[in-house]
Protein backbone atom coordinates (compact mmCIF):
# COMPACT_ATOMS: atom_id res chain seq x y z
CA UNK A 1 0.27 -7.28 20.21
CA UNK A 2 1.26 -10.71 21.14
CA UNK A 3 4.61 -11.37 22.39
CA UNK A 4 4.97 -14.27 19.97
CA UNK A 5 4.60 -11.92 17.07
CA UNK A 6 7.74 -10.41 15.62
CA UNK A 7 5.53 -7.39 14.13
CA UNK A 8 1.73 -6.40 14.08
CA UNK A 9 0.47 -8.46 11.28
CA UNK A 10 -2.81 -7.37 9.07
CA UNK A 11 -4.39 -10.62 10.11
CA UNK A 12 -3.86 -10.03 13.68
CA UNK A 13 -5.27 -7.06 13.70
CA UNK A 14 -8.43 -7.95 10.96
CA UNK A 15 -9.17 -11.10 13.58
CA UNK A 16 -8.86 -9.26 17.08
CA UNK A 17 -11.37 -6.49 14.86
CA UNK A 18 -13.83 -9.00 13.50
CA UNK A 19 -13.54 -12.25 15.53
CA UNK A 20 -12.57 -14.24 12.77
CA UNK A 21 -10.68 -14.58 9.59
CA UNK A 22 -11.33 -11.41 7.48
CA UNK A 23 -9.89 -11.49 3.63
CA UNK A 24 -9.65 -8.63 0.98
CA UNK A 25 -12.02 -8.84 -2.13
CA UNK A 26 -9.16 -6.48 -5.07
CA UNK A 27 -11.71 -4.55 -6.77
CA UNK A 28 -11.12 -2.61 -10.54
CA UNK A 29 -12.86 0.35 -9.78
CA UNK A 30 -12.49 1.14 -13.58
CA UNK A 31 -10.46 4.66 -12.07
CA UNK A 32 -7.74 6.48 -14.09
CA UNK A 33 -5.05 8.77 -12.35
CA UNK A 34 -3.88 11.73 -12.64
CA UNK A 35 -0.55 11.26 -13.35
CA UNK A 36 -1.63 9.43 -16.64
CA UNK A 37 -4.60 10.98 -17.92
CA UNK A 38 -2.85 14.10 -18.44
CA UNK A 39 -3.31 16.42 -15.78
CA UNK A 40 -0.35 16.44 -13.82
CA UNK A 41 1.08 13.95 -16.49
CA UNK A 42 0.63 11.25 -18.92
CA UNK A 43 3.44 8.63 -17.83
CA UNK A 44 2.58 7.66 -14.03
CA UNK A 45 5.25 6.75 -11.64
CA UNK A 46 8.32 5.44 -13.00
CA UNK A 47 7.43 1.97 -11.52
CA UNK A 48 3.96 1.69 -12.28
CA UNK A 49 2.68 -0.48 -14.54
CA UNK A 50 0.04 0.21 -17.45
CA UNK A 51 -2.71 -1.56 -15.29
CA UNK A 52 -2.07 0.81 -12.41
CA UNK A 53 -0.50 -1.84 -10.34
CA UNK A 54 -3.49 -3.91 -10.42
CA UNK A 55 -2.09 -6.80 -12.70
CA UNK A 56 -3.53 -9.32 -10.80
CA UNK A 57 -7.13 -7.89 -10.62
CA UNK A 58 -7.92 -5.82 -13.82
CA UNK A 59 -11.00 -6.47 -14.66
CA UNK A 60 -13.85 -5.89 -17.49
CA UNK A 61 -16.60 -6.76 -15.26
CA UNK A 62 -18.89 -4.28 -13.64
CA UNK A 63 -17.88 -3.48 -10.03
CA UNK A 64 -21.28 -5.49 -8.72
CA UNK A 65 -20.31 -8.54 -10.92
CA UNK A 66 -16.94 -9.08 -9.91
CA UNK A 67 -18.05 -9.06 -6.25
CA UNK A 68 -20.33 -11.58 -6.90
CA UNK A 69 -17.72 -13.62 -9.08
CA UNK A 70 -15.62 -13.74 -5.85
CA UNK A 71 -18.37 -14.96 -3.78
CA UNK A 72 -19.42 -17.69 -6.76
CA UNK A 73 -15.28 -18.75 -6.12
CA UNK A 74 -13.61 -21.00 -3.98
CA UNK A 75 -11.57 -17.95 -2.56
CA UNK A 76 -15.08 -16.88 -0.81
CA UNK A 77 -14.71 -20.22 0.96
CA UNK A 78 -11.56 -18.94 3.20
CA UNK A 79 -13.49 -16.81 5.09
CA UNK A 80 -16.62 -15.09 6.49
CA UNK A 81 -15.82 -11.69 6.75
CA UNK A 82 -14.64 -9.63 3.57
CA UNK A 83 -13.03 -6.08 2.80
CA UNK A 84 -14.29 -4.54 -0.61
CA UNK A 85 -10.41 -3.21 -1.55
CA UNK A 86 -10.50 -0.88 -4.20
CA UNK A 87 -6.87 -1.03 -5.67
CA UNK A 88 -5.56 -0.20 -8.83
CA UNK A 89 -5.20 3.45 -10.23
CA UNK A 90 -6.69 6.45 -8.17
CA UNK A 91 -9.87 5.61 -6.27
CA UNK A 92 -10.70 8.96 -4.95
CA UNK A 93 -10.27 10.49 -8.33
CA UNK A 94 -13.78 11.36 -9.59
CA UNK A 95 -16.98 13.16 -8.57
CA UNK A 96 -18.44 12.43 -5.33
CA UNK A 97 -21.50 11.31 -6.86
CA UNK A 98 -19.67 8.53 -8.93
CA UNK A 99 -17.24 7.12 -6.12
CA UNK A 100 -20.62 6.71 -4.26
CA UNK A 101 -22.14 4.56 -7.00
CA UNK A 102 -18.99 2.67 -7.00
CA UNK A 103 -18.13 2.16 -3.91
CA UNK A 104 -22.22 0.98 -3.52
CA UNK A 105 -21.87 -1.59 -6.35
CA UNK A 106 -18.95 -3.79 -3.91
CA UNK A 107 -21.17 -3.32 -0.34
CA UNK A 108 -23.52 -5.65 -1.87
CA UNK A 109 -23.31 -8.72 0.64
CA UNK A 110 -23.80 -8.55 4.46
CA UNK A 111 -20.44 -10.79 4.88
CA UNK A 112 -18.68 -7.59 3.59
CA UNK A 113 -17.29 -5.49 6.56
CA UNK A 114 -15.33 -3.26 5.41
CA UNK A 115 -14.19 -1.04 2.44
CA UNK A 116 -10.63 -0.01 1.90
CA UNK A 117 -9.81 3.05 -0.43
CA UNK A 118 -6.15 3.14 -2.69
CA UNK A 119 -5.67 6.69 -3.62
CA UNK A 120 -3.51 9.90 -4.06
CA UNK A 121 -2.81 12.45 -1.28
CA UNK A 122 -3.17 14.99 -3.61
CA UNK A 123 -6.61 13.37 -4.57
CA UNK A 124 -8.81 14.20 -0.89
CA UNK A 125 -10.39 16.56 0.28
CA UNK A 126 -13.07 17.45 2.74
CA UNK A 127 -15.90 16.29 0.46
CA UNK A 128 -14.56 12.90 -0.60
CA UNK A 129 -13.52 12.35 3.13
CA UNK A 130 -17.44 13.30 3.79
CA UNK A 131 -18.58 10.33 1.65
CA UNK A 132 -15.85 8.07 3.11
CA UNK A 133 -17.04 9.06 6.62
CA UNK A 134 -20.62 8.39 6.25
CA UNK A 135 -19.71 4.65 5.66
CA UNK A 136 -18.32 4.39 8.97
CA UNK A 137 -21.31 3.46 10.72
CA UNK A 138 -21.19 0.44 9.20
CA UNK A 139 -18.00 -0.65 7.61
CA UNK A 140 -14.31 -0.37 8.94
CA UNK A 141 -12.72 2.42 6.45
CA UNK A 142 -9.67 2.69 5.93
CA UNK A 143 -7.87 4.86 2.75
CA UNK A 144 -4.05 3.95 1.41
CA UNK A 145 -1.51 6.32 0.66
CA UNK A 146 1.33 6.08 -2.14
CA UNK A 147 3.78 7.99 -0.20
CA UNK A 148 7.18 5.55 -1.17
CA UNK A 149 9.59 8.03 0.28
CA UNK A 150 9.89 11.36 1.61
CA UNK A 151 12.60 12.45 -0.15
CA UNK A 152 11.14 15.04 -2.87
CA UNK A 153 14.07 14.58 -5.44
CA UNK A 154 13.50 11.17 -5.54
CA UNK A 155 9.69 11.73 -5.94
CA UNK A 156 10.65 14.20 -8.78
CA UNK A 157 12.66 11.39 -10.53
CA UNK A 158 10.07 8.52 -9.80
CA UNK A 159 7.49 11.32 -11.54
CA UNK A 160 5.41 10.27 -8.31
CA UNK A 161 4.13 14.37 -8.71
CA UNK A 162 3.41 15.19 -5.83
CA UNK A 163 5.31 16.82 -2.94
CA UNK A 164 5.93 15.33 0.79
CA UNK A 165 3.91 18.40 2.26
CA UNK A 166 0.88 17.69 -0.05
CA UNK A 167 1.20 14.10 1.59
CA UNK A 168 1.28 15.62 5.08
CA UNK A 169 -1.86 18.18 4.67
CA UNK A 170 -3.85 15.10 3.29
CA UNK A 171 -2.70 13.01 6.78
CA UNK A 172 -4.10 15.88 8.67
CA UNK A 173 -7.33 16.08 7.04
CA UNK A 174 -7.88 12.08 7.33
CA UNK A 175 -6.56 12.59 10.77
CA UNK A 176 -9.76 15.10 11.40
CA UNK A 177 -12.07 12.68 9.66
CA UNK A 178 -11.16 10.12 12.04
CA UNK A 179 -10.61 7.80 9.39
CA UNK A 180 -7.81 5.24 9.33
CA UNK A 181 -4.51 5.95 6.92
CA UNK A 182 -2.37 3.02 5.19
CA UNK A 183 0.88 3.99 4.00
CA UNK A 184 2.67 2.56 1.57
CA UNK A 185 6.58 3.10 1.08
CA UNK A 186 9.19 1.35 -1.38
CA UNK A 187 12.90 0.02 -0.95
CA UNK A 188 15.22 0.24 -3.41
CA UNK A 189 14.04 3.46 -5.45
CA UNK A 190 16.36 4.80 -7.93
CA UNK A 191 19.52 6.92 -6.22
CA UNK A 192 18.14 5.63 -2.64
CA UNK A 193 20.06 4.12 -0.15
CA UNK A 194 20.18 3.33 3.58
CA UNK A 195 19.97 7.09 4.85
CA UNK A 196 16.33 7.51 2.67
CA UNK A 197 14.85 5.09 4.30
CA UNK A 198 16.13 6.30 7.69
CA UNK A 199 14.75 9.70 6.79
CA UNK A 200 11.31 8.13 5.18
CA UNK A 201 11.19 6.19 9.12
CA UNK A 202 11.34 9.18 10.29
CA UNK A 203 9.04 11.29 8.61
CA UNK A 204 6.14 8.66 8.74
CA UNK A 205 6.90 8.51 12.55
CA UNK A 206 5.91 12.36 12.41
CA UNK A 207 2.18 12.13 10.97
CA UNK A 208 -0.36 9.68 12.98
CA UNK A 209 -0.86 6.47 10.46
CA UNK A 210 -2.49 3.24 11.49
CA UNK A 211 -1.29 1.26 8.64
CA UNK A 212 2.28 0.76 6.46
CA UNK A 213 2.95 -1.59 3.35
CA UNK A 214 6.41 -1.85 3.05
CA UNK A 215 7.27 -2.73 -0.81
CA UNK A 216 10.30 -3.90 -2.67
CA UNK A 217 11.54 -1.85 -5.75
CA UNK A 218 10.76 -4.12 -9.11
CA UNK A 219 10.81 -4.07 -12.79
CA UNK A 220 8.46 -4.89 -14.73
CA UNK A 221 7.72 -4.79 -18.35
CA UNK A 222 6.28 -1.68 -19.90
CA UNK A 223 7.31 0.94 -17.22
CA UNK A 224 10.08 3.58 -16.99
CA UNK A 225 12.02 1.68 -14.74
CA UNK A 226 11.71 -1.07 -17.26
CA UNK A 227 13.53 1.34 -19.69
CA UNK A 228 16.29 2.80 -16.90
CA UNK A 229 17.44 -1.27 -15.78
CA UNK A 230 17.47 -2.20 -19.82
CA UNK A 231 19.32 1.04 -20.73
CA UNK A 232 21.97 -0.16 -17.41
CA UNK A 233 20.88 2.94 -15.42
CA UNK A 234 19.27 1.08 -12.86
CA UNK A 235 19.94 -2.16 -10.77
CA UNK A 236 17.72 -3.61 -8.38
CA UNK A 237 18.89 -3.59 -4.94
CA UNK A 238 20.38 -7.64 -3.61
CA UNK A 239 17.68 -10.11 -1.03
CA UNK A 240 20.10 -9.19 1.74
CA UNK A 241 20.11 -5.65 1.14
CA UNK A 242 16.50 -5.47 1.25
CA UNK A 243 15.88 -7.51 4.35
CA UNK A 244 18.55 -5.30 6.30
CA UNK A 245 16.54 -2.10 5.63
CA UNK A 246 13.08 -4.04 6.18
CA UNK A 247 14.67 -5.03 9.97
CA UNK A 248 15.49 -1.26 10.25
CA UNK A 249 12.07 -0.24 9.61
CA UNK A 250 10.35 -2.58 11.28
CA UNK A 251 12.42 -2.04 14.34
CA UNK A 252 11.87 1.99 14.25
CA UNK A 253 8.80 2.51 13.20
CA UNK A 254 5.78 2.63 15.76
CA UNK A 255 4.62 -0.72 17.68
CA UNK A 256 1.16 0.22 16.91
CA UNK A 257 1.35 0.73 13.34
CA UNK A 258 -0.47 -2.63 11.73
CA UNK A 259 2.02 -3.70 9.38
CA UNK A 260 -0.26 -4.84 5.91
CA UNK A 261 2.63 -5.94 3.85
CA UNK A 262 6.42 -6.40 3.73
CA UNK A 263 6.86 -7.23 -0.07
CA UNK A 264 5.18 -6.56 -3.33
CA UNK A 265 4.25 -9.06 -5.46
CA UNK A 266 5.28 -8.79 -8.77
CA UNK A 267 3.32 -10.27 -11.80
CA UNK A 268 5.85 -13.46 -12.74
CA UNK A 269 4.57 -12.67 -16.93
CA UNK A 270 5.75 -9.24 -16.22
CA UNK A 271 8.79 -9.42 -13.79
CA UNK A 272 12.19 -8.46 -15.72
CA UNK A 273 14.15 -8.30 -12.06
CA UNK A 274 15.02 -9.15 -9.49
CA UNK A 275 14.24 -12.56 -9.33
CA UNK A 276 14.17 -13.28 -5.99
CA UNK A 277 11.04 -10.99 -5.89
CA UNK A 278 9.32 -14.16 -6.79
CA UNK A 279 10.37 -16.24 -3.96
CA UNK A 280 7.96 -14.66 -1.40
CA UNK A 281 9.41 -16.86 1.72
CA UNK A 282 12.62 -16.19 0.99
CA UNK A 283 11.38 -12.61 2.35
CA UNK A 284 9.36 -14.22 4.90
CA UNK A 285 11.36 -16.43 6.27
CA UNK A 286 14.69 -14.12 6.04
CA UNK A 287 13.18 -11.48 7.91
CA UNK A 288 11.57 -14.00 10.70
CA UNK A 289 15.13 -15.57 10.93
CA UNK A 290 17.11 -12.20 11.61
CA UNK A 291 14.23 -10.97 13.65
CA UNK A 292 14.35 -13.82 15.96
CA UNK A 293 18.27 -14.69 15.93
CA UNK A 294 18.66 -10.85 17.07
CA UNK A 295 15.54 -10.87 19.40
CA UNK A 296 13.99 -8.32 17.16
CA UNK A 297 10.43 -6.82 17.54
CA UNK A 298 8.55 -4.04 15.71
CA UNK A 299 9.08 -0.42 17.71
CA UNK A 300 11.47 -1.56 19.78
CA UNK A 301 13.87 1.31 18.84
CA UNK A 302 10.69 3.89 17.65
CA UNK A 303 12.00 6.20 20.17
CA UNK A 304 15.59 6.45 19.07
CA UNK A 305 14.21 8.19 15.71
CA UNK A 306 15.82 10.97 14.26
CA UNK A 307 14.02 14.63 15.42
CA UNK A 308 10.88 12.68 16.77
């Protein structure tokens, strides 16, 4: 990592892979989930919204024609190296034979390097991670992982349904496959505070990752959260607040973990709070301020962890 750099940055890491500029192409993979279709329940996470946090990429088009949209777009023009990201909803959730057809419809253009998986943990196993695998020998794989804390009540209240061990038993089968693990975790969660994100530091510190997303807590319309924050029962945690617990992470969790995101990005349509959620360099800036003013850098205090 370069000194300069605060933290590892996705594009550091996508340009010392590739040589060049390398840009994500969202995909609707036209998945369900399930926590919504009915088989471990019909609501989805407390947070999620009804496109499966996909808002900005739903899509009616066939998988095929909304790759080849992008490439007809001036977004195409950024870059010549692309990621087919498969994003909303569960991607991993469906016969083998079917995620093969789907992931085949995005690796339709030679500038496409690499194919990036959203999923479950409780949604792999040995013969999805076989299909995954076989891709490797020519695209960069990598699958994310909707862990946003490891506390197991708070799971239970977010209706996330799964448990932390399921989440650690999928890590070590990835781990086997040799294939590359993005975690995602959230700030803010209802009845969190400081010490859950100390513990959720520490528990991702535990499992090898090469990836993190680090998310702010939002409402938007439609969601159970939605209902909790217009009912009073839940208010969304201050700017300030959430750049002090982004320093801590960032300052404890492992130097070599590549760092995708540090915010969410809320629909503004959909948004109900907290506003500043829109104001992405408030986050950007705030966190490159403190960072700097303090002479802060990503891992510096990995080894001080709790019980690693």
């Amino acid at each position: 990592m370069e000194k300069k750099e605060r933290y590892y940055h996705l594009n550091q890491f996508l340009k010392n892979k590739f040589g060049q500029r390398t840009l994500k192409i969202c995909i609707d993979g036209g998945f369900t989930c399930p926590n919504r279709d009915g088989t471990i329940s019909q609501h989805g996470c407390l947070f999620c919204s009804e496109k499966g946090s996909g808002e900005h990429i739903c899509s009616s088009e066939n998988i095929t024609k909304q790759v080849e949209n992008y490439f007809s777009s001036y977004k195409s023009q950024r870059a010549n190296r692309f990621i087919a990201y498969f994003q909303n909803f569960t991607n991993t959730y469906d016969s083998v034979p079917n995620l093969k057809s789907k992931y085949d419809a995005a690796l339709i253009d030679n500038r496409i390097v690499g194919l990036a998986i959203a999923t479950r943990p409780d949604c792999i196993n040995a013969e999805v991670l076989e299909l995954l695998k076989s891709y490797q020998n020519n695209y960069y794989v990598w699958v994310e992982l909707g862990l946003q804390t490891s506390n197991d009540a708070t799971a239970k209240r977010i209706n996330r349904g799964y448990l932390c061990s399921q989440f650690t038993k999928a890590v070590k089968l990835l781990n086997q496959f040799e294939i590359d693990i993005v975690v995602h975790i959230m700030v803010g969660l209802p009845g969190e505070d400081f010490n859950d994100i100390i513990h959720t530091v520490d528990f991702l510190n535990q499992h090898i990752i090469q990836g993190l997303k680090i998310h702010s807590t939002y409402v938007v319309k439609h969601t159970g959260l939605a209902n909790l924050y217009e009912n009073g029962d839940y208010s969304p945690i201050s700017l300030e607040t959430y750049l002090n617990n982004l320093t801590y992470i960032l300052t404890h969790i492992s130097p070599n973990i590549v760092i995708h995101r540090i915010s969410g990005d809320a629909p503004k349509d959909l948004l109900l709070a907290p506003s500043w959620n829109l104001h992405k360099k408030w986050i950007l800036n705030g966190l490159e301020k403190r960072m700097k003013e303090k002479n802060l850098y990503q891992g510096m205090n990995w080894n001080k962890c709790e019980n690693f």
